[in-house]
PDB file of N, CA and C in Angstrom:
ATOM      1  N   UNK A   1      32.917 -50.419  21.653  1.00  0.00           N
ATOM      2  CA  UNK A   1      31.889 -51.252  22.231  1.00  0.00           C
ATOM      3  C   UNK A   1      30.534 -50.884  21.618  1.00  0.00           C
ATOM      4  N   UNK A   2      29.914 -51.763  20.954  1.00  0.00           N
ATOM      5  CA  UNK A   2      28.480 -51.486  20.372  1.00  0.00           C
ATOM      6  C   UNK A   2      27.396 -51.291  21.344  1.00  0.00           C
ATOM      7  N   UNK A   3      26.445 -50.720  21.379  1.00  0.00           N
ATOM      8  CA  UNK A   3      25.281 -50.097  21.770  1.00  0.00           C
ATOM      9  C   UNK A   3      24.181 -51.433  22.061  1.00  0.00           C
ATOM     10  N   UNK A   4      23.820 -51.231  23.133  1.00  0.00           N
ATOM     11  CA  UNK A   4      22.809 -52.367  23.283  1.00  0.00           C
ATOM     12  C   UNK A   4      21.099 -51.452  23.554  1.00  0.00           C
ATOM     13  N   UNK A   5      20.322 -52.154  22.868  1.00  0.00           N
ATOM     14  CA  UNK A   5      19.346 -51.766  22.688  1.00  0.00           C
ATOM     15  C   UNK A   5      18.000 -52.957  23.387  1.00  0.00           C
ATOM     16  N   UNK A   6      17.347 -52.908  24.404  1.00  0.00           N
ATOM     17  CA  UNK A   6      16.223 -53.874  25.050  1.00  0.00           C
ATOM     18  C   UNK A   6      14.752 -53.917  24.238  1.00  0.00           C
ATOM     19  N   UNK A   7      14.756 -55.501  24.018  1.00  0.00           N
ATOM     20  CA  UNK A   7      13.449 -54.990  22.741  1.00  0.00           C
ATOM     21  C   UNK A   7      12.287 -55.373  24.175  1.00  0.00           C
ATOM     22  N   UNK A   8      11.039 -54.883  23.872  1.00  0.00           N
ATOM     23  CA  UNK A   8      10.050 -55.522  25.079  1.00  0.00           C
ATOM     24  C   UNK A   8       9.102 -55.586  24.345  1.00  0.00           C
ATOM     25  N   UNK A   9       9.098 -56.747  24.055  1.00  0.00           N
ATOM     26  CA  UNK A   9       7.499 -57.215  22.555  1.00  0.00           C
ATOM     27  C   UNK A   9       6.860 -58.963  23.566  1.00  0.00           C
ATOM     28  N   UNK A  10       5.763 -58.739  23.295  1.00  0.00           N
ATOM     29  CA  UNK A  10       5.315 -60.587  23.349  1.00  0.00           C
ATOM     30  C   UNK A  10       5.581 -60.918  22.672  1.00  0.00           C
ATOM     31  N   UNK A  11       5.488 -60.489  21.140  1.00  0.00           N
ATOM     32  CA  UNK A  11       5.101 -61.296  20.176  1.00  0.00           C
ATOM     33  C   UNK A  11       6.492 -61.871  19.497  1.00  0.00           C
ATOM     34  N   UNK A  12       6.886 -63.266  19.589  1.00  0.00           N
ATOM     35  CA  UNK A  12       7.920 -63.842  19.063  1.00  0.00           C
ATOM     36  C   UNK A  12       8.150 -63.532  17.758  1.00  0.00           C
ATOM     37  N   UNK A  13       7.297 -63.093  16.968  1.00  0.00           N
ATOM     38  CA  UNK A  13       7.956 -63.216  15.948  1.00  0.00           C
ATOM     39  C   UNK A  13       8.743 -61.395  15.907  1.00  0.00           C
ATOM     40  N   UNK A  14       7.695 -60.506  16.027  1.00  0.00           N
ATOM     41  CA  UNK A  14       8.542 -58.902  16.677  1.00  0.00           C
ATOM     42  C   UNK A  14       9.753 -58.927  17.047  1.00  0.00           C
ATOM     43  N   UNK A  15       9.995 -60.193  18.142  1.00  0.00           N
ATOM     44  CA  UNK A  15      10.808 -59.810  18.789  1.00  0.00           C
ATOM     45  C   UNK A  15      12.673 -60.590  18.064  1.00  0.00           C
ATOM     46  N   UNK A  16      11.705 -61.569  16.900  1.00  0.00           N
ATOM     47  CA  UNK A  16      13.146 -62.276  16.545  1.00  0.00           C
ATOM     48  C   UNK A  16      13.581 -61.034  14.966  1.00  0.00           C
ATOM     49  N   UNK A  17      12.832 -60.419  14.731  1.00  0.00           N
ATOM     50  CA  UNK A  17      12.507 -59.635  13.268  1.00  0.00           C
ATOM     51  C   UNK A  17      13.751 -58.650  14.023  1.00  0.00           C
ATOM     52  N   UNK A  18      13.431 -58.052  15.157  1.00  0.00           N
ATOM     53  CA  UNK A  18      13.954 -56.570  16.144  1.00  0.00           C
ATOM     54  C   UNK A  18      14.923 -57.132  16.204  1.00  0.00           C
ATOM     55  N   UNK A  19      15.519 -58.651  16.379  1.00  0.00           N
ATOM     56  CA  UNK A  19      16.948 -58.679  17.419  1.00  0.00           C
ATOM     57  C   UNK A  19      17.859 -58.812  15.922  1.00  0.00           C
ATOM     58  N   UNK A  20      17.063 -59.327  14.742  1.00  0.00           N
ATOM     59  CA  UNK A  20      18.120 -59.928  13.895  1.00  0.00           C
ATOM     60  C   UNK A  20      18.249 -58.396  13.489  1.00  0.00           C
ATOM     61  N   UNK A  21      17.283 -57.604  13.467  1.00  0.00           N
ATOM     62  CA  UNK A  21      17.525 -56.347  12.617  1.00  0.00           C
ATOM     63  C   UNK A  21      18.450 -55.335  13.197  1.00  0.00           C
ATOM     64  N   UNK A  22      18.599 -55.642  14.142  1.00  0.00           N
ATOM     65  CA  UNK A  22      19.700 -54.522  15.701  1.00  0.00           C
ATOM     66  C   UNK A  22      20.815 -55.533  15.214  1.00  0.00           C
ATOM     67  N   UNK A  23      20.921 -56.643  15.456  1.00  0.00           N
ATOM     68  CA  UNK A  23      22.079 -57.425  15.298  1.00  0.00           C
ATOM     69  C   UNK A  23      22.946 -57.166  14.182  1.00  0.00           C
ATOM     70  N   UNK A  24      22.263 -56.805  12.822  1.00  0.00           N
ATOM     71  CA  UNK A  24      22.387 -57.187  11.714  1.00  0.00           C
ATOM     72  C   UNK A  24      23.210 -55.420  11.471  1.00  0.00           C
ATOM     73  N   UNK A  25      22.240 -54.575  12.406  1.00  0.00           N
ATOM     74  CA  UNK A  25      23.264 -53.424  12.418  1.00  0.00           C
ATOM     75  C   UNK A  25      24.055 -53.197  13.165  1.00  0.00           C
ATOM     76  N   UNK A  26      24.655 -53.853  13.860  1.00  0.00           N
ATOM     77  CA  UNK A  26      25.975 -54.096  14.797  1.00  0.00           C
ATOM     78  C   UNK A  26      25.475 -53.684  16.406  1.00  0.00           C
ATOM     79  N   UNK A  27      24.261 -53.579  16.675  1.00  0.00           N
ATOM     80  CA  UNK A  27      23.793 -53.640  18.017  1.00  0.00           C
ATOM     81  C   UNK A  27      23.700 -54.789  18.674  1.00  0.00           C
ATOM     82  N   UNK A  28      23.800 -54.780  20.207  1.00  0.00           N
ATOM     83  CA  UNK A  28      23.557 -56.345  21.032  1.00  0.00           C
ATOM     84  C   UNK A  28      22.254 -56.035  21.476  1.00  0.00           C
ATOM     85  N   UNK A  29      21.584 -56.790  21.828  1.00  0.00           N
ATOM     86  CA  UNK A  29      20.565 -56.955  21.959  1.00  0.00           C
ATOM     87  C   UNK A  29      20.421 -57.843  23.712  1.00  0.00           C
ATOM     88  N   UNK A  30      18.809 -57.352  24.102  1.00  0.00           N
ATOM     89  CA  UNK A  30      18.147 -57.985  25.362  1.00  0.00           C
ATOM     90  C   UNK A  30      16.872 -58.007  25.218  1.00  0.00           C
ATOM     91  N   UNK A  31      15.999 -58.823  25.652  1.00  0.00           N
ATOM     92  CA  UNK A  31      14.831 -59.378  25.411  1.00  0.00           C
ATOM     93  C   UNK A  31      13.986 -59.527  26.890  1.00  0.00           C
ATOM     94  N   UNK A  32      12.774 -58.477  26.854  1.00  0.00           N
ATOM     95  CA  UNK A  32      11.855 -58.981  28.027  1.00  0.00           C
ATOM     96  C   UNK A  32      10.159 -58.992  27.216  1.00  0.00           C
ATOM     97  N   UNK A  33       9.917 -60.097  27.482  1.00  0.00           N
ATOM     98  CA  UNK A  33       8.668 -60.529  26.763  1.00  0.00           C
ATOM     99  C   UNK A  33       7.499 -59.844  27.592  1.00  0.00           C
ATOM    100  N   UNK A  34       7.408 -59.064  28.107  1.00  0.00           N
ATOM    101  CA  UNK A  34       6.142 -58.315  29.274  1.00  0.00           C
ATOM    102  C   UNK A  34       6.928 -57.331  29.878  1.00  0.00           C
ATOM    103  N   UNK A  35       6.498 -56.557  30.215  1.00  0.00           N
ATOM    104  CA  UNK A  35       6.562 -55.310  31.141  1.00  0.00           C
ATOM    105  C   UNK A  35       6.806 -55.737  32.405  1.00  0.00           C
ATOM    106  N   UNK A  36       6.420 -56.803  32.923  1.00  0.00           N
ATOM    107  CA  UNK A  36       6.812 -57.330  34.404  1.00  0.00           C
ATOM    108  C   UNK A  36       8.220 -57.827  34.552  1.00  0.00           C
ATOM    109  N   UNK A  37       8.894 -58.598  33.551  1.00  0.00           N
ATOM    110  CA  UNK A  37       9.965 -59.076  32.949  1.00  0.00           C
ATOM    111  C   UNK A  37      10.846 -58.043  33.153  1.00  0.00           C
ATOM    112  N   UNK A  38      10.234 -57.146  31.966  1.00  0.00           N
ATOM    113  CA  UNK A  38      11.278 -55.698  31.258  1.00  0.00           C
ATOM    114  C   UNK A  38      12.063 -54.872  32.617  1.00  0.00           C
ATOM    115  N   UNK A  39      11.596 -54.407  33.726  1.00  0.00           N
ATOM    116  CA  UNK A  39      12.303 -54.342  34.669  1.00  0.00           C
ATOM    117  C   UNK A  39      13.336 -55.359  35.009  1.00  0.00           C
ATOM    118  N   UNK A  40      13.186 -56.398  35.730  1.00  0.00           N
ATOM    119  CA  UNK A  40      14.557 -56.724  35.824  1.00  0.00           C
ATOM    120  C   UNK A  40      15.843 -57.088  35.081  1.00  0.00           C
ATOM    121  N   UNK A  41      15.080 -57.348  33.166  1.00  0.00           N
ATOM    122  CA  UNK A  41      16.295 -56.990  32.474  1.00  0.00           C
ATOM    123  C   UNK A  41      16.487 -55.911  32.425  1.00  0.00           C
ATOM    124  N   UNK A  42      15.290 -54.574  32.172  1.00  0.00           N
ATOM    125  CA  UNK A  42      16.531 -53.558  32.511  1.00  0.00           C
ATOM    126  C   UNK A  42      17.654 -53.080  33.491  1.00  0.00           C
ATOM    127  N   UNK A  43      17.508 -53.380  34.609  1.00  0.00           N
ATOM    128  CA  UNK A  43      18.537 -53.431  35.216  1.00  0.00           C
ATOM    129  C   UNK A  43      19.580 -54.152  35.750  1.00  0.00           C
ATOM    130  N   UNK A  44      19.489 -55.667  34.926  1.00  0.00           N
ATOM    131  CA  UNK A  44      20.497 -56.644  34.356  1.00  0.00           C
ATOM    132  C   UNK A  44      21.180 -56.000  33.958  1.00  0.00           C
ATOM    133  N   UNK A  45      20.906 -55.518  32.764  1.00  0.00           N
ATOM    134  CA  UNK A  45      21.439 -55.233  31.499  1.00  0.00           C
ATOM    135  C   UNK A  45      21.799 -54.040  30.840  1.00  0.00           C
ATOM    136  N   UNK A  46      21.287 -52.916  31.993  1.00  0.00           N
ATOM    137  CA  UNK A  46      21.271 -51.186  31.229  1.00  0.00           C
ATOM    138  C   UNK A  46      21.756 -50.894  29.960  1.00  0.00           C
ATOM    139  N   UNK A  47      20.544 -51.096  28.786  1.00  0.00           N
ATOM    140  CA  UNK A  47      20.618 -50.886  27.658  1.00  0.00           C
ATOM    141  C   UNK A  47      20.796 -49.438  27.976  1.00  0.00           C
ATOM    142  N   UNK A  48      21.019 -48.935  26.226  1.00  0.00           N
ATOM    143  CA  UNK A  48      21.068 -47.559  25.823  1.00  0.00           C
ATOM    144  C   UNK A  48      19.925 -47.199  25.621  1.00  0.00           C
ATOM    145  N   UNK A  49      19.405 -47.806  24.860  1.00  0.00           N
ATOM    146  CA  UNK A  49      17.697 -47.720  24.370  1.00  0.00           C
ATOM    147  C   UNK A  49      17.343 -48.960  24.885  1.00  0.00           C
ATOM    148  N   UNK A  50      15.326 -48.365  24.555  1.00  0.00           N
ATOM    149  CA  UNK A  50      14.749 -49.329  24.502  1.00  0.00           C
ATOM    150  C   UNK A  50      13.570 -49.128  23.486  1.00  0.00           C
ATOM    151  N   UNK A  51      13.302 -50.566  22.956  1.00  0.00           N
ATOM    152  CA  UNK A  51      12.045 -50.313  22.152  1.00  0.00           C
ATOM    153  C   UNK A  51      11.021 -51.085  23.349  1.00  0.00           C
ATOM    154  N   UNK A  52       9.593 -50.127  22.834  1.00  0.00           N
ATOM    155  CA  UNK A  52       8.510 -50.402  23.720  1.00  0.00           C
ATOM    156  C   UNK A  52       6.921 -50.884  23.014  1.00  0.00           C
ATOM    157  N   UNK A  53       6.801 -52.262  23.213  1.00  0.00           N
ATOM    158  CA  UNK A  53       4.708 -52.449  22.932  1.00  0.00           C
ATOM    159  C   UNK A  53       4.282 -51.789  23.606  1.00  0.00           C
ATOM    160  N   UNK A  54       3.175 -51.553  23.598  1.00  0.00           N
ATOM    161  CA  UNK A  54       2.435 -51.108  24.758  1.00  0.00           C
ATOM    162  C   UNK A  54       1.319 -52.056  25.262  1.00  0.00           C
ATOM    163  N   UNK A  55       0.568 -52.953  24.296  1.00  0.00           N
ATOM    164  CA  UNK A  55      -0.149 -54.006  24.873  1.00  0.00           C
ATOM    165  C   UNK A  55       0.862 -55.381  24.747  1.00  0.00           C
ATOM    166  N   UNK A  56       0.517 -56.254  26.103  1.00  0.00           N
ATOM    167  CA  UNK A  56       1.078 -57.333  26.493  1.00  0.00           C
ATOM    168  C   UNK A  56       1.127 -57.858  27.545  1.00  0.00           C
ATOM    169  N   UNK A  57       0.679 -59.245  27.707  1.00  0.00           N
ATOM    170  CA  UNK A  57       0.308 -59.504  29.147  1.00  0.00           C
ATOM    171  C   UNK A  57       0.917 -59.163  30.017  1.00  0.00           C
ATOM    172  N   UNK A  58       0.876 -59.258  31.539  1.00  0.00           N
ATOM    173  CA  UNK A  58       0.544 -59.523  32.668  1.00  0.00           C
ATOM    174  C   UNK A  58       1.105 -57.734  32.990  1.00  0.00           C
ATOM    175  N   UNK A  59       1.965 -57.357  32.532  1.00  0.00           N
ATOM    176  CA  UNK A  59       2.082 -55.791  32.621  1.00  0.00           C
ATOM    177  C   UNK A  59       2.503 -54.864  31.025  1.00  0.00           C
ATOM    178  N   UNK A  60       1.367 -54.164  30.710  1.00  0.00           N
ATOM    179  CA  UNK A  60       1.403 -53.313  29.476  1.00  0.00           C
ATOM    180  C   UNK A  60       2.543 -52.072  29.345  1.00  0.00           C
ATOM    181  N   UNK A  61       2.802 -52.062  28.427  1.00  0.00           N
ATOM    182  CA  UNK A  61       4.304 -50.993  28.452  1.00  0.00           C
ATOM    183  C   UNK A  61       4.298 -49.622  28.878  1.00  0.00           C
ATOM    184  N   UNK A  62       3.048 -49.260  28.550  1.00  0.00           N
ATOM    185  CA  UNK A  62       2.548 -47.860  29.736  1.00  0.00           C
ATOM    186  C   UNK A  62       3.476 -47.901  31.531  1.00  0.00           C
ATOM    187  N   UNK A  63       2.944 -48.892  31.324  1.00  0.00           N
ATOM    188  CA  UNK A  63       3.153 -49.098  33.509  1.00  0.00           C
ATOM    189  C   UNK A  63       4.446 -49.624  33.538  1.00  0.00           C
ATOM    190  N   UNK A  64       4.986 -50.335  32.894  1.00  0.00           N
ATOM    191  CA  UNK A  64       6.850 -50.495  32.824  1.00  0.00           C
ATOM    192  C   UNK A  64       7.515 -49.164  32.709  1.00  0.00           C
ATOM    193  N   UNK A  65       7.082 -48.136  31.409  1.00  0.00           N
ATOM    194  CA  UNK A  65       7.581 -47.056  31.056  1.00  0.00           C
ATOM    195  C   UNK A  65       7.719 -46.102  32.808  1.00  0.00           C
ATOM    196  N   UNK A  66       6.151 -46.005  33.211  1.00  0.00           N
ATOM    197  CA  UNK A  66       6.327 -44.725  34.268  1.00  0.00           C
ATOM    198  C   UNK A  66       7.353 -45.920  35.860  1.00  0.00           C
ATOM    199  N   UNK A  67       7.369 -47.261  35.477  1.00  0.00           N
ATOM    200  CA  UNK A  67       8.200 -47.786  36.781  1.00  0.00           C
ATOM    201  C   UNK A  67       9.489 -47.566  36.455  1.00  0.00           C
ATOM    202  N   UNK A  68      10.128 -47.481  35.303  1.00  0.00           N
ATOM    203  CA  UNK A  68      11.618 -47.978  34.748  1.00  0.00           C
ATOM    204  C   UNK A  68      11.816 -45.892  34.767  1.00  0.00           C
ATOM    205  N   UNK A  69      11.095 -45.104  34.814  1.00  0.00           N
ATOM    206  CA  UNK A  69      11.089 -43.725  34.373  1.00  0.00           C
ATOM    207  C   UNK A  69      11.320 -43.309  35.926  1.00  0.00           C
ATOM    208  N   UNK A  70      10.836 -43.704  36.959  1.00  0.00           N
ATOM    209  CA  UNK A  70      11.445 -43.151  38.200  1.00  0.00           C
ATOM    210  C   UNK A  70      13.123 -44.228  38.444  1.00  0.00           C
ATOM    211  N   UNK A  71      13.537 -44.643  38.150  1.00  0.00           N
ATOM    212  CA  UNK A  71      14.476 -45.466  38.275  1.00  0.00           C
ATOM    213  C   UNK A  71      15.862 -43.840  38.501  1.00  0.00           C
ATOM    214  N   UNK A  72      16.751 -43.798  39.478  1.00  0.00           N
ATOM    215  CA  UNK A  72      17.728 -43.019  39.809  1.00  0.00           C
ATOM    216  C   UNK A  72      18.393 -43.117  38.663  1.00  0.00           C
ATOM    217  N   UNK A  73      18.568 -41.654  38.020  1.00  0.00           N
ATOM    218  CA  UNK A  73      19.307 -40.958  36.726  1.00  0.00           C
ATOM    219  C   UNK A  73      19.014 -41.492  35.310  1.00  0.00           C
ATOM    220  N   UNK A  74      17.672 -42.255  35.371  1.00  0.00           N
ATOM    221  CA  UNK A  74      17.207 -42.746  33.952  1.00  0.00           C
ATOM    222  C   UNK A  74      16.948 -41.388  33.172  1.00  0.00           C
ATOM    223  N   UNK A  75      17.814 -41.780  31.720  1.00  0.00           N
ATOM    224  CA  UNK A  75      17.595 -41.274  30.655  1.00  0.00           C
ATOM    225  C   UNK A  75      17.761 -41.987  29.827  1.00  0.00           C
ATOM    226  N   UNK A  76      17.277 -42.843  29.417  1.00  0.00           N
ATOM    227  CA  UNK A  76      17.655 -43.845  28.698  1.00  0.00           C
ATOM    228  C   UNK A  76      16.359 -43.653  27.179  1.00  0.00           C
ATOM    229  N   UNK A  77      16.463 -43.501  25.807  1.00  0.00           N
ATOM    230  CA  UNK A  77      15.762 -43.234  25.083  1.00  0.00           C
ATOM    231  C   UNK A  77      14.775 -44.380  24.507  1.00  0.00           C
ATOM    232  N   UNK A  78      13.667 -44.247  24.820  1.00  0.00           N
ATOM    233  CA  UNK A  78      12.362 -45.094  24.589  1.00  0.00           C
ATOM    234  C   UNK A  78      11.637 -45.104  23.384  1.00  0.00           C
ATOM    235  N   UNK A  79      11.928 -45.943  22.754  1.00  0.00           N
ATOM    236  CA  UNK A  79      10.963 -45.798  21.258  1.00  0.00           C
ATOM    237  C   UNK A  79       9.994 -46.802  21.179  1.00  0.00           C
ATOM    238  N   UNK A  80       8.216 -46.343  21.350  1.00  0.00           N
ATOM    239  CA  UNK A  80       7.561 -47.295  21.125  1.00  0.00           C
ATOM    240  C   UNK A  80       7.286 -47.804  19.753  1.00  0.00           C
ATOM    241  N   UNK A  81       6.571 -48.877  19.540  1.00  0.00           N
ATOM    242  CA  UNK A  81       6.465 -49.842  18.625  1.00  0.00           C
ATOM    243  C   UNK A  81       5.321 -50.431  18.847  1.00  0.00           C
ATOM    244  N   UNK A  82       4.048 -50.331  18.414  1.00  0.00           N
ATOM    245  CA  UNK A  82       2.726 -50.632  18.726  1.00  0.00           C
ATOM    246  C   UNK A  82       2.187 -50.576  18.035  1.00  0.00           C
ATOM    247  N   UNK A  83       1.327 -51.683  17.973  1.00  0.00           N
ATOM    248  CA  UNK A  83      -0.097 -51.890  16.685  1.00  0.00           C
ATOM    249  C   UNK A  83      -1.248 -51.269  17.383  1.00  0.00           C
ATOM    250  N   UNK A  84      -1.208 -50.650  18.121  1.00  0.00           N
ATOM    251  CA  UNK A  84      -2.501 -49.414  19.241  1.00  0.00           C
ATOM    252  C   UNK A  84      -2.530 -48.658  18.645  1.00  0.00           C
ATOM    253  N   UNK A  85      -3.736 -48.003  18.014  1.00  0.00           N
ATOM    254  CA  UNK A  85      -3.858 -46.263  17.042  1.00  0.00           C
ATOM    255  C   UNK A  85      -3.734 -45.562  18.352  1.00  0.00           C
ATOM    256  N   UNK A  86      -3.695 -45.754  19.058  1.00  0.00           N
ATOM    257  CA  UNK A  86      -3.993 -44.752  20.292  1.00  0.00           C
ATOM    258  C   UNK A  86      -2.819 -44.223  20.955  1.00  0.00           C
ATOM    259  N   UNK A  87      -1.605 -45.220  20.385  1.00  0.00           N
ATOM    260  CA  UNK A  87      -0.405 -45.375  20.803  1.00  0.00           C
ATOM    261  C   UNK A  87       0.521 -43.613  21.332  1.00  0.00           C
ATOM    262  N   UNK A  88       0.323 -42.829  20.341  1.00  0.00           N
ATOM    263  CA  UNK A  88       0.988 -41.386  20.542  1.00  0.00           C
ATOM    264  C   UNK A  88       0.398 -40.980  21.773  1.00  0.00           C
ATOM    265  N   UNK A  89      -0.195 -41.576  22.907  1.00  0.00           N
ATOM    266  CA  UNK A  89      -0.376 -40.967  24.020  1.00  0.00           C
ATOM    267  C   UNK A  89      -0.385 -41.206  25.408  1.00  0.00           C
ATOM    268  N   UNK A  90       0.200 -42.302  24.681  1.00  0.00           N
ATOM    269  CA  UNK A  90       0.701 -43.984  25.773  1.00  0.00           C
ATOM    270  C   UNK A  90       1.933 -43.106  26.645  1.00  0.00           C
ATOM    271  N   UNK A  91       2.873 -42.476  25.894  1.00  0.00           N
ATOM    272  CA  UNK A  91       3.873 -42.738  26.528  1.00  0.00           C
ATOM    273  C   UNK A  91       4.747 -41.334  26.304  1.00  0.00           C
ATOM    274  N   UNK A  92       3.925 -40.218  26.666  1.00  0.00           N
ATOM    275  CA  UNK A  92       4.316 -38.727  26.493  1.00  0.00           C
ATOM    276  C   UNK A  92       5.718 -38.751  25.800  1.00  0.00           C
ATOM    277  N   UNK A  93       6.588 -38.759  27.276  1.00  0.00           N
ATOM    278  CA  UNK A  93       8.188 -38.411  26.805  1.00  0.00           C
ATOM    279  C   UNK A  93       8.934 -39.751  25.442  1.00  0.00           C
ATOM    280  N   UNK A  94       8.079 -40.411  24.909  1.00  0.00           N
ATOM    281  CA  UNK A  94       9.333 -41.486  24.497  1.00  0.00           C
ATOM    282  C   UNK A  94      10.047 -40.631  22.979  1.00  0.00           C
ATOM    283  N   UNK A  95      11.226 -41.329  22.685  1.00  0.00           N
ATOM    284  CA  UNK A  95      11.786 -40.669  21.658  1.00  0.00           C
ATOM    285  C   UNK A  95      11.389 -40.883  20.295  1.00  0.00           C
ATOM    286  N   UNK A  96      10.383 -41.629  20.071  1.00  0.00           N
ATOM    287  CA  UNK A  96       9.984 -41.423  19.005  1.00  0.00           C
ATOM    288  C   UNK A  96       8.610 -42.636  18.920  1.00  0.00           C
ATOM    289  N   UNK A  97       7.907 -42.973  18.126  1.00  0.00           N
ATOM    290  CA  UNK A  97       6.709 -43.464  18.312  1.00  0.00           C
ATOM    291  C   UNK A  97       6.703 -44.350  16.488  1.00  0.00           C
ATOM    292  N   UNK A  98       6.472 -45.499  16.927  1.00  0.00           N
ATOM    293  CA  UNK A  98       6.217 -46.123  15.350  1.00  0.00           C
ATOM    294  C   UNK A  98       5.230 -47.157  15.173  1.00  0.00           C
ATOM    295  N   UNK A  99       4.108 -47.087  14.084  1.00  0.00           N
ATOM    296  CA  UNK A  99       3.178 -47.756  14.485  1.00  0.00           C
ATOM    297  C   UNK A  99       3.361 -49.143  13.522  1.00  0.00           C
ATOM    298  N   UNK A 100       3.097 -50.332  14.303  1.00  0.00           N
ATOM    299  CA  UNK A 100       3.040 -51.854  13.255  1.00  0.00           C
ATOM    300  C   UNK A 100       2.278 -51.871  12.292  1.00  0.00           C
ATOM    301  N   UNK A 101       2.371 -52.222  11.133  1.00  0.00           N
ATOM    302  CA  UNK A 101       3.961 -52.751  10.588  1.00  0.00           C
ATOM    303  C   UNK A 101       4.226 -50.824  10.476  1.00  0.00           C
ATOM    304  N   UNK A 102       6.217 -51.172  10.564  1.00  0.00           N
ATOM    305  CA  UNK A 102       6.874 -49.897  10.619  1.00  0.00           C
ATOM    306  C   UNK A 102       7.943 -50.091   9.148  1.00  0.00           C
ATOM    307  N   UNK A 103       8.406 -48.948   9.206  1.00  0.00           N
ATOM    308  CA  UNK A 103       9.586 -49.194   8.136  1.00  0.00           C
ATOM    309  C   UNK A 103      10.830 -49.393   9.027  1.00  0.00           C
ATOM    310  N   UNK A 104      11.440 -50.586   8.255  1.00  0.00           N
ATOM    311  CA  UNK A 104      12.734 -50.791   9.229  1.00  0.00           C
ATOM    312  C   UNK A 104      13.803 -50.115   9.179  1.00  0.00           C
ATOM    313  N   UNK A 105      13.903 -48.918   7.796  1.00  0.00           N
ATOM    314  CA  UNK A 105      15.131 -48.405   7.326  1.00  0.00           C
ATOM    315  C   UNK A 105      15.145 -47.337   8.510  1.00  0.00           C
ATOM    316  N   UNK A 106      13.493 -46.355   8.352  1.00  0.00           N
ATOM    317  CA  UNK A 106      13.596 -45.315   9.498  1.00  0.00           C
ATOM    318  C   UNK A 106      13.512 -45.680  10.856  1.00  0.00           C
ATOM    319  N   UNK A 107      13.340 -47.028  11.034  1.00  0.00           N
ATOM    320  CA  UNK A 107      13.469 -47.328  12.617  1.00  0.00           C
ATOM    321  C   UNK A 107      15.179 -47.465  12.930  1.00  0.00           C
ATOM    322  N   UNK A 108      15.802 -47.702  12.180  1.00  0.00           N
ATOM    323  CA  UNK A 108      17.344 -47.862  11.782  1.00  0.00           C
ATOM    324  C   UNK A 108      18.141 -46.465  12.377  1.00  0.00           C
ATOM    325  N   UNK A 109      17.556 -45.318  11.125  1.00  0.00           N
ATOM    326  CA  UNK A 109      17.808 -44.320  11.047  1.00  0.00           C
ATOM    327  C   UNK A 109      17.402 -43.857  12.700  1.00  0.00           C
ATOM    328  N   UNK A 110      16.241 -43.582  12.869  1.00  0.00           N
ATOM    329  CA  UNK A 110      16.047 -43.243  14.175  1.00  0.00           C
ATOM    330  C   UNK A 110      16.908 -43.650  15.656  1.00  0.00           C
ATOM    331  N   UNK A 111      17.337 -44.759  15.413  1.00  0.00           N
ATOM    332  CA  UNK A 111      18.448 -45.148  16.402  1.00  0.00           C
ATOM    333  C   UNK A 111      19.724 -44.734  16.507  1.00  0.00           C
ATOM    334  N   UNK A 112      19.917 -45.224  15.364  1.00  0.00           N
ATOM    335  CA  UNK A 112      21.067 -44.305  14.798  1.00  0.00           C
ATOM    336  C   UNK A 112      21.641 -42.618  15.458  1.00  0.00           C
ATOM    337  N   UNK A 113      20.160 -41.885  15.446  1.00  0.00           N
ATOM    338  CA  UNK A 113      20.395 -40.496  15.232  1.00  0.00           C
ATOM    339  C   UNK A 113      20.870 -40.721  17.303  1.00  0.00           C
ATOM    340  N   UNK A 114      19.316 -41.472  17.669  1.00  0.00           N
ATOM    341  CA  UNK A 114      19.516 -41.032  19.114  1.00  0.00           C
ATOM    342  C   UNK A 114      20.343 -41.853  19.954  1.00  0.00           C
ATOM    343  N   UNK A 115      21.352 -43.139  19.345  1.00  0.00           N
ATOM    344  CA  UNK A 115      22.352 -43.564  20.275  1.00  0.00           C
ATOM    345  C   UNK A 115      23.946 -42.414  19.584  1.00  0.00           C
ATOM    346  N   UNK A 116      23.948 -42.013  18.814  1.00  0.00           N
ATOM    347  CA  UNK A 116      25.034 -41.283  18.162  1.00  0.00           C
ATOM    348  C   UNK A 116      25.649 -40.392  19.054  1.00  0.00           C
TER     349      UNK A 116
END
């Protein structure tokens, strides 16, 4: 069974680039366009991972991260994805941090290592 990974971007085009590129490496994919959203697919859907914006309307990925982070026995590995320079401090614990535009090989690799 392949690994599903939750992308949480506004931006349509992020978010079709992320699903074909997870897809394309044999991941399924889930989609919440806001942080207000991103909760109840995550618990639709309990990905393995998740990738995280941090700016985006109506709730920013900061305040999803610390709501979805008290959630009973979450460990689920968080990799943000943000065009914010400020981004490395958004989101203490996440598993790794990549700033827009990223390289897609090591965003690959990086998944790789932490759904393995």
């Amino acid at each position: 069974m392949s690994k599903k990974i939750m992308i949480v971007d506004d931006d349509p085009a992020i978010t079709k680039y992320l699903g074909t590129l997870f897809a394309d490496n044999g991941y399924e994919i889930c989609i919440a366009v806001d942080g207000k959203k991103a909760l109840d697919v995550f618990k639709a859907e309990k990905p393995d991972l998740i990738t995280l914006d941090l700016e985006m309307p109506e709730e920013w990925g900061p305040r999803f991260f610390r709501k979805v982070s008290k959630s009973k026995g979450f460990n689920t590995p968080v990799i943000v994805i943000s065009g914010l320079s400020s981004h490395k401090y958004s989101i203490p614990k996440a598993a790794a941090v990549f700033s827009k535009p990223f390289d897609a090989q090591k965003l690959i690799e990086k998944i790789s290592d932490l759904l393995s």
